[in-house]
Protein backbone atom coordinates (compact mmCIF):
# COMPACT_ATOMS: atom_id res chain seq x y z
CA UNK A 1 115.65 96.07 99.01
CA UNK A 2 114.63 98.84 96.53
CA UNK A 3 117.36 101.59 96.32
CA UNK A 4 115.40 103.66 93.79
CA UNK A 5 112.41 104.87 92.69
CA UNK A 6 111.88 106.31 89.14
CA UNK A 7 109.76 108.29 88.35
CA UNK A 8 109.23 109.17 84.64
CA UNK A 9 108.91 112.60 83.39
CA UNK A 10 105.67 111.61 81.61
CA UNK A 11 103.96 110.71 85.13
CA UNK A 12 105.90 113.39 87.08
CA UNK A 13 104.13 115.96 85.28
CA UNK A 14 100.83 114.15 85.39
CA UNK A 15 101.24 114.56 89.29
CA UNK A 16 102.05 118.51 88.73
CA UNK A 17 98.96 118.71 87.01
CA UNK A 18 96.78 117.44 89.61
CA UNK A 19 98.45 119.66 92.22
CA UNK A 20 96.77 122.35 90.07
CA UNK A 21 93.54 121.44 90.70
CA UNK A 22 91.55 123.08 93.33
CA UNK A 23 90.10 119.51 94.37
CA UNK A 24 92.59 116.80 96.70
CA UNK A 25 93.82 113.52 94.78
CA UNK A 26 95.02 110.07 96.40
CA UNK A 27 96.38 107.85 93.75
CA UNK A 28 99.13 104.35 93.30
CA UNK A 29 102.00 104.52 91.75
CA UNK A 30 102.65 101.12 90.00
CA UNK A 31 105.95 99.69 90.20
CA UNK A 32 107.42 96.66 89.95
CA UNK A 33 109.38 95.05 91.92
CA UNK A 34 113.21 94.84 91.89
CA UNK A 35 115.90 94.82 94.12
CA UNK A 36 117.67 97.67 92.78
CA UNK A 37 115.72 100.76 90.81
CA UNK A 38 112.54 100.74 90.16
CA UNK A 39 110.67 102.13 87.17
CA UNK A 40 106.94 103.14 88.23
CA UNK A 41 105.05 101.85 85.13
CA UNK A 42 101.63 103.74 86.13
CA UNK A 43 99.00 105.87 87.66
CA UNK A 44 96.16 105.35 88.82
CA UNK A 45 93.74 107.87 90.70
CA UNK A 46 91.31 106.38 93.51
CA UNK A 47 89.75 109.59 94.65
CA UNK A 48 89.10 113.05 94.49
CA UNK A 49 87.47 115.71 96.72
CA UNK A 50 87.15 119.19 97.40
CA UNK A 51 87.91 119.12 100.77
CA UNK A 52 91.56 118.63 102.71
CA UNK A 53 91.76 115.64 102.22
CA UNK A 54 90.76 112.91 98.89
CA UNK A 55 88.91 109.69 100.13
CA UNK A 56 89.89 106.50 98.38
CA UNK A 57 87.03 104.86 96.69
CA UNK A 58 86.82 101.91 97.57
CA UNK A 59 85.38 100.07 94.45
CA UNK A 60 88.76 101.66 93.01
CA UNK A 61 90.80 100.39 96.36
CA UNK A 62 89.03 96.54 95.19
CA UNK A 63 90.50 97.27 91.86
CA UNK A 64 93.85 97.75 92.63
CA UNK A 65 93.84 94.54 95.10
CA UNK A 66 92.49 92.39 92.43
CA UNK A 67 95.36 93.74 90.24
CA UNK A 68 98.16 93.22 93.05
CA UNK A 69 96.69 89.94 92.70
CA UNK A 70 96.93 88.58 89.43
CA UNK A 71 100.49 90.80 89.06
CA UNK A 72 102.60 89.83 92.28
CA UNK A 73 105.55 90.97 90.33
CA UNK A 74 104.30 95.29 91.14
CA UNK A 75 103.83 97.02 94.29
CA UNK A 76 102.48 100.52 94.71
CA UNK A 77 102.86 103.82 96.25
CA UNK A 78 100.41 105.36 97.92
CA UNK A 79 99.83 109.15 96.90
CA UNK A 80 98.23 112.18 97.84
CA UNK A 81 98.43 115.99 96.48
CA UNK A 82 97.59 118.81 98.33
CA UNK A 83 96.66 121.39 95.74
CA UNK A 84 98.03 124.98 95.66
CA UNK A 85 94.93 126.48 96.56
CA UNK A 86 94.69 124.40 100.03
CA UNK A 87 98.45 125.49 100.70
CA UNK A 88 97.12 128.90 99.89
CA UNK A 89 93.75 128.50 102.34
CA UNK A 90 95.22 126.71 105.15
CA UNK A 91 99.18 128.08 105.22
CA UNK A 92 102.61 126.23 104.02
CA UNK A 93 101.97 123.56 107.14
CA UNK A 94 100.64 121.55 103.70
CA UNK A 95 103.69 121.57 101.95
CA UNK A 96 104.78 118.72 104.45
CA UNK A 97 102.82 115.34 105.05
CA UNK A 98 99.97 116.76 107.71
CA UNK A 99 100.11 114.93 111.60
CA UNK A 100 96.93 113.10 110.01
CA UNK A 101 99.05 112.08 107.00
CA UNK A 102 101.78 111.10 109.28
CA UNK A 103 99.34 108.80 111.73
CA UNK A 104 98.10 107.47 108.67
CA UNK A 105 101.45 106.21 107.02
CA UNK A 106 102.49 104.89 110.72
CA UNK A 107 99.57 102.88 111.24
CA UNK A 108 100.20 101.61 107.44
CA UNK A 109 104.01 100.80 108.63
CA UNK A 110 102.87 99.07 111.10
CA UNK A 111 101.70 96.29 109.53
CA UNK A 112 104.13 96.34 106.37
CA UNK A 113 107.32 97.77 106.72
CA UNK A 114 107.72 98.20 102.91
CA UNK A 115 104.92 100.33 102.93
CA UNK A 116 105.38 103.60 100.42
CA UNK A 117 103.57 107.03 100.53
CA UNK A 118 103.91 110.37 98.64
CA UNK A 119 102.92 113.83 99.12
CA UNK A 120 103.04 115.84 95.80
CA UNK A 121 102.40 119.68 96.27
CA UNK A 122 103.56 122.25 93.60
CA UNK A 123 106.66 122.42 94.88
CA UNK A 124 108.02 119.11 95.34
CA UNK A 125 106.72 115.14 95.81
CA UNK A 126 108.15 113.52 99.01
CA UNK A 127 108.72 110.02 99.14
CA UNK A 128 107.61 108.58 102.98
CA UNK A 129 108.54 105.41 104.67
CA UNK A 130 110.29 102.76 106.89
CA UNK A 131 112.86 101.96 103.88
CA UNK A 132 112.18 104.98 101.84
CA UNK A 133 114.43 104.76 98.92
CA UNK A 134 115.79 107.24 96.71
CA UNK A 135 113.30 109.25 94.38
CA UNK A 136 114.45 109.98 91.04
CA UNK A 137 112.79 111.98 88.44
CA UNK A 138 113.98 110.35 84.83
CA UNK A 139 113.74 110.35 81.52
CA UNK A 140 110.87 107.80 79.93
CA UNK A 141 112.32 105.01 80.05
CA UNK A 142 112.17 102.04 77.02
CA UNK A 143 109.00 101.00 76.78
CA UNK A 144 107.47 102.89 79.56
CA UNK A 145 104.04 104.31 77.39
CA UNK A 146 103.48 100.43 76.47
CA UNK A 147 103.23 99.59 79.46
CA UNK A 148 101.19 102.30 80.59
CA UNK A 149 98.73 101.45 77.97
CA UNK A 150 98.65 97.40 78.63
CA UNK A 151 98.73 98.41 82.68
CA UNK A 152 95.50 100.56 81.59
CA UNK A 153 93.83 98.24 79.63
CA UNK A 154 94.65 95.20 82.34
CA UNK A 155 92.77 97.19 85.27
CA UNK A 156 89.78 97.93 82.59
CA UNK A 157 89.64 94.78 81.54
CA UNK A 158 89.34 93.76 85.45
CA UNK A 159 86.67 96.18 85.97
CA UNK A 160 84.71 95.21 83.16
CA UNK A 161 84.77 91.57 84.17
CA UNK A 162 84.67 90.95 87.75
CA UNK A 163 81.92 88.83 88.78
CA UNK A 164 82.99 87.87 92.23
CA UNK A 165 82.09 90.69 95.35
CA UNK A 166 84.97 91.73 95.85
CA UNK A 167 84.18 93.46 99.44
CA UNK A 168 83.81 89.60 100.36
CA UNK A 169 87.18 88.75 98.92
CA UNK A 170 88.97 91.40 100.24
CA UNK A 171 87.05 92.69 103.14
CA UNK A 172 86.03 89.39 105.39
């Protein structure tokens, strides 16, 4: 069972950054696995919007699934901001996961009980589930912008070139 989570400085403040927007992100946090901590290695956005709440894409979504894939070694949390200026419109009820956000994760739990999601606002990120381990923000580790970049160029290079329908694959 994971006992940590770490999250490096480098992608900590990416996430403060998006809270700044006026615009809702979701997002994965790549990780791999490991019994004990666990460095996430990247980001990846899936959707924006203007409204309360960011809508996956879901040729983004098939991206990630193919990656999971062809790298059963990572797992991912799933993320969510909601921006300062949504706090700000709609009252400090968003600085916690929403009921919607909440009936969300459950039904996610439901059918995997390692299932991981985060709520960054500009005051904190939350980590959410079943087994929720420890979240640590840490120094980048060794390493860590490497794989970032070959993490990066892996999901292009699985954009670029996937030939099979993926909604077929994934979506029976």
């Amino acid at each position: 069972m994971v006992k940590r989570i770490i999250l490096p400085e480098r992608i900590s403040e990416k996430l403060d950054l998006l809270v700044r927007l006026d615009q809702e992100c979701s997002g994965i946090l790549l990780y791999r696995k490991t019994k004990e901590d666990c460095p996430i290695d990247y980001m990846f956005l899936t959707g924006i919007s203007g409204n309360k709440k960011a809508i996956p894409e879901r040729e983004r979504e098939n991206l990630i699934k193919k990656f999971y894939f062809e790298n059963p070694d990572y797992s991912g949390i799933d993320f969510h901001t909601h921006s300062a200026l949504n706090i700000q419109k709609y009252g400090k009820k968003l600085e916690d996961f929403s009921k919607g956000d909440l009936t969300d994760i459950e039904s996610k739990l439901k059918r995997d009980e390692n299932y991981l999601a985060m709520l960054v606002t500009p005051k904190r990120k939350i980590l959410y589930g079943k087994k929720a381990p420890d979240l640590v923000t840490g120094e980048n580790y060794p390493f860590s912008e490497m794989l970032d970049k070959t993490i990066g160029m892996h999901l292009a290079y699985i954009r670029n070139n996937i030939k099979e329908n993926l909604e077929e694959i994934y979506y029976p």
